[in-house]
N, C-alpha and C. Protein backbone atom coordinates (compact mmCIF):
# COMPACT_ATOMS: atom_id res chain seq x y z
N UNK A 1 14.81 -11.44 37.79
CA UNK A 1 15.49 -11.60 36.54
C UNK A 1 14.55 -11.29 35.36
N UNK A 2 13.61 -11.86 35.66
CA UNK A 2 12.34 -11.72 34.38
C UNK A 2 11.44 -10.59 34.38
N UNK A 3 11.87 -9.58 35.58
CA UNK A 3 11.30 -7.72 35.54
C UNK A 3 11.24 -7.33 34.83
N UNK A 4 12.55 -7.21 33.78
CA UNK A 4 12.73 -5.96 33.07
C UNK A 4 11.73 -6.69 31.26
N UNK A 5 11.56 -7.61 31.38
CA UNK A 5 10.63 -8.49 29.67
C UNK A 5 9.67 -7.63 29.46
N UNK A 6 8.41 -6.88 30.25
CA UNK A 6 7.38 -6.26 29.50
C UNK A 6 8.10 -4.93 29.60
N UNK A 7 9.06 -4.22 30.41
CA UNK A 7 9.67 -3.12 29.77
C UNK A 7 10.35 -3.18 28.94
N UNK A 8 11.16 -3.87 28.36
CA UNK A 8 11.90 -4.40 27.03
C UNK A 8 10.68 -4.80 25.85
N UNK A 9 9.40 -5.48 25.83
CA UNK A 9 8.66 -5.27 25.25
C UNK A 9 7.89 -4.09 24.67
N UNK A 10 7.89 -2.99 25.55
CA UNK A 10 7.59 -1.89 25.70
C UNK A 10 7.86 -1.10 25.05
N UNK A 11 9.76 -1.06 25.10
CA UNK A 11 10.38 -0.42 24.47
C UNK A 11 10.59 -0.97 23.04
N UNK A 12 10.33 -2.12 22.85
CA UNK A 12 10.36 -2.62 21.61
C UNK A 12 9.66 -2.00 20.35
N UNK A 13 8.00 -2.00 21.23
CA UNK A 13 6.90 -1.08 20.30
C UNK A 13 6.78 0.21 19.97
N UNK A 14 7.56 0.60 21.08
CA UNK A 14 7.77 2.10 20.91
C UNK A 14 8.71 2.58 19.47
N UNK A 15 9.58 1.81 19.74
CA UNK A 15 10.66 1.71 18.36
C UNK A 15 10.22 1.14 16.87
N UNK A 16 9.29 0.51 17.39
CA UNK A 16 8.80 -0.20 16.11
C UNK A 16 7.85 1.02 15.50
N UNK A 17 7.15 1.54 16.68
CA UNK A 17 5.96 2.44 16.04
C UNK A 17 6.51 3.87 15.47
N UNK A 18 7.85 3.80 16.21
CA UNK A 18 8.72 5.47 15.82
C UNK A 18 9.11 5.04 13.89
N UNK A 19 9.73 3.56 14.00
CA UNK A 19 10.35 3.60 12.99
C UNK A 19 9.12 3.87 11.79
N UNK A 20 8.64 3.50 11.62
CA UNK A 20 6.93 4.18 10.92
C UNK A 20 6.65 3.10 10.07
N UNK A 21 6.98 2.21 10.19
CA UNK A 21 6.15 0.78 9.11
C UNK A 21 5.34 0.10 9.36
N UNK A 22 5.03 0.15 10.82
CA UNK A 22 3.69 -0.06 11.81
C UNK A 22 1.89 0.87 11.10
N UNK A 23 2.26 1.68 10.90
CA UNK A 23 1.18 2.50 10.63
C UNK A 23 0.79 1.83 8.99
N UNK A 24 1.93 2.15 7.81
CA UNK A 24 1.32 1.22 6.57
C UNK A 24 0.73 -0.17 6.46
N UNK A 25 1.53 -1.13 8.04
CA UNK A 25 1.12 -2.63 7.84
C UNK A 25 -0.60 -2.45 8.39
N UNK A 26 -0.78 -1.72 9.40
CA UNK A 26 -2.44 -1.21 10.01
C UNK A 26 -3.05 -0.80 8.49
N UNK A 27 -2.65 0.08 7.93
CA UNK A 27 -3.44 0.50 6.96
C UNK A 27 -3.90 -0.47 6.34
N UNK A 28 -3.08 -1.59 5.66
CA UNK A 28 -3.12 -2.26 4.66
C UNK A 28 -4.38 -3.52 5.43
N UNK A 29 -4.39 -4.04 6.61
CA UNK A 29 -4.73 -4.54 7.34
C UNK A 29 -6.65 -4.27 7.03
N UNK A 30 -6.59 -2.47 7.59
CA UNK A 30 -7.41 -1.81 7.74
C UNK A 30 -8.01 -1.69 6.42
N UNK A 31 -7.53 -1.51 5.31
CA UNK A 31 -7.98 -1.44 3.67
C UNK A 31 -8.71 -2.71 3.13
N UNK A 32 -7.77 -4.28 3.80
CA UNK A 32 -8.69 -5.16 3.48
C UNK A 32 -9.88 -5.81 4.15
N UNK A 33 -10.07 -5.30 5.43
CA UNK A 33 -10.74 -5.55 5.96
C UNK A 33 -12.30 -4.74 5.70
N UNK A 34 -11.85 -3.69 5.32
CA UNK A 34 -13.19 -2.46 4.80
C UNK A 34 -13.60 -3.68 3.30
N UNK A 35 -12.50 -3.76 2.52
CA UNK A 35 -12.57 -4.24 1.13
C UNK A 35 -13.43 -5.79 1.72
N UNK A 36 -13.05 -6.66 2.42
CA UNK A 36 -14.29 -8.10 2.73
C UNK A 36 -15.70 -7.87 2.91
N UNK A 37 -15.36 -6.94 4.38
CA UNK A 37 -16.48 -5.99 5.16
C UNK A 37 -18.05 -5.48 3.86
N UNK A 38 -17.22 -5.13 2.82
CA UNK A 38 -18.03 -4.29 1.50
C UNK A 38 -18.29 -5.46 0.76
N UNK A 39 -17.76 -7.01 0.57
CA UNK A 39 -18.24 -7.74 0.13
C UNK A 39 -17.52 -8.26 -1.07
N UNK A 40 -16.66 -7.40 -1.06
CA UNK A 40 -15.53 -7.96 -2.24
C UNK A 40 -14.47 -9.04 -1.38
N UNK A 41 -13.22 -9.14 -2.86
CA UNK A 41 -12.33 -10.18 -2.60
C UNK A 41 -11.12 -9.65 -2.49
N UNK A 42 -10.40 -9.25 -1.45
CA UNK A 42 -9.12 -8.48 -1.22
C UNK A 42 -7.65 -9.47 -1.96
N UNK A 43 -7.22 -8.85 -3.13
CA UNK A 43 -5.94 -9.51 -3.93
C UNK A 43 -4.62 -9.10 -3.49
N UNK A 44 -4.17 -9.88 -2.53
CA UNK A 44 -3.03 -9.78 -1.66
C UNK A 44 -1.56 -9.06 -2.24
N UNK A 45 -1.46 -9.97 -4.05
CA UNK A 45 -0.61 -9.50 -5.22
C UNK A 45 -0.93 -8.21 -5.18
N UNK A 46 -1.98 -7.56 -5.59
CA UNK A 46 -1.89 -6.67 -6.51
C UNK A 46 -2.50 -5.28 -5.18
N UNK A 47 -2.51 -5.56 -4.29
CA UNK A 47 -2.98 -5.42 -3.18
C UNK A 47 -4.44 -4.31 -3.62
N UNK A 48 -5.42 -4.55 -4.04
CA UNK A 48 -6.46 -3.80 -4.75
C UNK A 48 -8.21 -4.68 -3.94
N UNK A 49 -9.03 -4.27 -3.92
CA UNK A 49 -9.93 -4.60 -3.70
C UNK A 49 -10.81 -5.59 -4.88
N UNK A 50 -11.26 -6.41 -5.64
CA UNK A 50 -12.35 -7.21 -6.48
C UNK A 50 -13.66 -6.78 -6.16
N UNK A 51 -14.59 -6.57 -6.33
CA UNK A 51 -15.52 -6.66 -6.26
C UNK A 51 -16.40 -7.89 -6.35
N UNK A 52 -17.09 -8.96 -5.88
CA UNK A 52 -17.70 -9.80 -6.44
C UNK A 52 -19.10 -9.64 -6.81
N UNK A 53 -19.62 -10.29 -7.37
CA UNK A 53 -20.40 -10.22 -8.45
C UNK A 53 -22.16 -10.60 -7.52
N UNK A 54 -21.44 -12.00 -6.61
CA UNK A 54 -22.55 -12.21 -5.69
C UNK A 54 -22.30 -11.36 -4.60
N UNK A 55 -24.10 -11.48 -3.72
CA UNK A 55 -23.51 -10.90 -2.30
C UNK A 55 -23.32 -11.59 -1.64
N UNK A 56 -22.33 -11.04 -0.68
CA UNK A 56 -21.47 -12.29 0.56
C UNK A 56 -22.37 -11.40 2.05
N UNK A 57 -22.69 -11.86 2.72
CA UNK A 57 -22.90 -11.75 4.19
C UNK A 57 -21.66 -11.52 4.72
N UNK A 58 -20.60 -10.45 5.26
CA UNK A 58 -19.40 -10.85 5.81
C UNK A 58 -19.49 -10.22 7.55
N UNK A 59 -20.33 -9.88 7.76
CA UNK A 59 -20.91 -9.11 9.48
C UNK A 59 -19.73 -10.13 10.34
N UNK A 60 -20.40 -11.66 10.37
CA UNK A 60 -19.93 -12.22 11.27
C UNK A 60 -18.01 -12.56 11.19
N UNK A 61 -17.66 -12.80 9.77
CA UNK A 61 -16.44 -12.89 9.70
C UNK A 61 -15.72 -11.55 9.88
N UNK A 62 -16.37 -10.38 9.86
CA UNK A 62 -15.93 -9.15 10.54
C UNK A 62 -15.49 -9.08 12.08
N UNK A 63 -16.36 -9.79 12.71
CA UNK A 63 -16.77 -9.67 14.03
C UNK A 63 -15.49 -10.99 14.83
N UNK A 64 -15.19 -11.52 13.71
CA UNK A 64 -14.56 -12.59 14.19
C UNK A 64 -13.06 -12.45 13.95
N UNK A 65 -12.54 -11.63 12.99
CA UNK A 65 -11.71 -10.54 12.68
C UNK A 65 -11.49 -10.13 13.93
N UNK A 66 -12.16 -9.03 14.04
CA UNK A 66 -11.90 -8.30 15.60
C UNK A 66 -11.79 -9.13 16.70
N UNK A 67 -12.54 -9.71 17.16
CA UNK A 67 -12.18 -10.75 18.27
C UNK A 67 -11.38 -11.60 18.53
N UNK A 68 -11.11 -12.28 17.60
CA UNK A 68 -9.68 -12.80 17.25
C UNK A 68 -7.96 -11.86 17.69
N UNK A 69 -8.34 -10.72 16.69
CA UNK A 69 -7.83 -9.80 17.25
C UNK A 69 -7.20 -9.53 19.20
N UNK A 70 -8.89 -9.46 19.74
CA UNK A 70 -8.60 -8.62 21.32
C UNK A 70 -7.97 -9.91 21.75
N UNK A 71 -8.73 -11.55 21.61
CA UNK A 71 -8.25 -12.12 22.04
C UNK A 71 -6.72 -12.40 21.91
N UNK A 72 -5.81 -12.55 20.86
CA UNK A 72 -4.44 -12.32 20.56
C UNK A 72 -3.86 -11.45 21.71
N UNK A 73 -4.27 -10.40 21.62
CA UNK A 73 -3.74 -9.01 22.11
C UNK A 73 -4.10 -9.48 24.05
N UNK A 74 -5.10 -10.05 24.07
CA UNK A 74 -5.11 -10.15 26.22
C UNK A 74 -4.29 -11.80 26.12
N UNK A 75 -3.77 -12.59 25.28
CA UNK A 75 -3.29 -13.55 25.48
C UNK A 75 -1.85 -13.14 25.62
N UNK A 76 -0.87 -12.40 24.62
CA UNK A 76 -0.08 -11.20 24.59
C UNK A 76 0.32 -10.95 26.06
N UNK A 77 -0.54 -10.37 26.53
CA UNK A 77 -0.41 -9.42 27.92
C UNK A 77 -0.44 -10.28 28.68
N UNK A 78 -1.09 -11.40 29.08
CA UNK A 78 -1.15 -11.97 30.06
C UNK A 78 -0.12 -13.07 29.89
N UNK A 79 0.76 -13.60 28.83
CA UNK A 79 1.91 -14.47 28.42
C UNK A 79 2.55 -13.64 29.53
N UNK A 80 3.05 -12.26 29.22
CA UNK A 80 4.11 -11.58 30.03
C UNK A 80 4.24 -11.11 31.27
N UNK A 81 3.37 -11.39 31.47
CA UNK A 81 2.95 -10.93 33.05
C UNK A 81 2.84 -12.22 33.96
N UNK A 82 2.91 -13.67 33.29
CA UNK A 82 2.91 -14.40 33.90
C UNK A 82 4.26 -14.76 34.81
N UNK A 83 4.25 -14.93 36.44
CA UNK A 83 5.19 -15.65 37.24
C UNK A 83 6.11 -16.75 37.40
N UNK A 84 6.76 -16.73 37.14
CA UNK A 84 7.25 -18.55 37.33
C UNK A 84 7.53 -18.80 38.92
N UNK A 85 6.84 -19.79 39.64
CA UNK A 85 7.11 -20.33 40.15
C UNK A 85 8.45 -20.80 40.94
């Protein structure tokens, strides 16, 4: 009964990624993350980069960004693939 969920997931993304609003939400994603990364303050409103004035160290909250990330994404995969009993 529960076969066809990661092909219905599947097909979900496929549609999502055809319809093309997938690629601007990455960008925007991708824009503020360069914009922290560089040490500024990303303004969600006005969606623009700040610059700040001090320097910020942001390496590790980069790193934690991404990982956060893979982890999401193998928790994801392995939700759907799980058996019931």
């Amino acid at each position: 009964m529960n076969k066809g969920i990661p092909y219905l997931l599947a097909a979900l993304v496929l549609l999502t990624w055809s319809a093309g609003w997938a690629e601007p939400v990455l960008a925007l994603f991708q824009h503020a993350q360069t914009c922290l990364a560089g040490g500024g303050d990303f303004d969600l409103l006005r969606l623009r980069c700040q610059p700040q004035p001090s320097v910020v160290y942001i390496g590790r909250a980069t790193r934690w960004f991404w990982l956060g990330g893979i982890v999401f994404a193998v928790v994801a995969l392995l939700g759907t693939r799980y058996k019931a009993r």
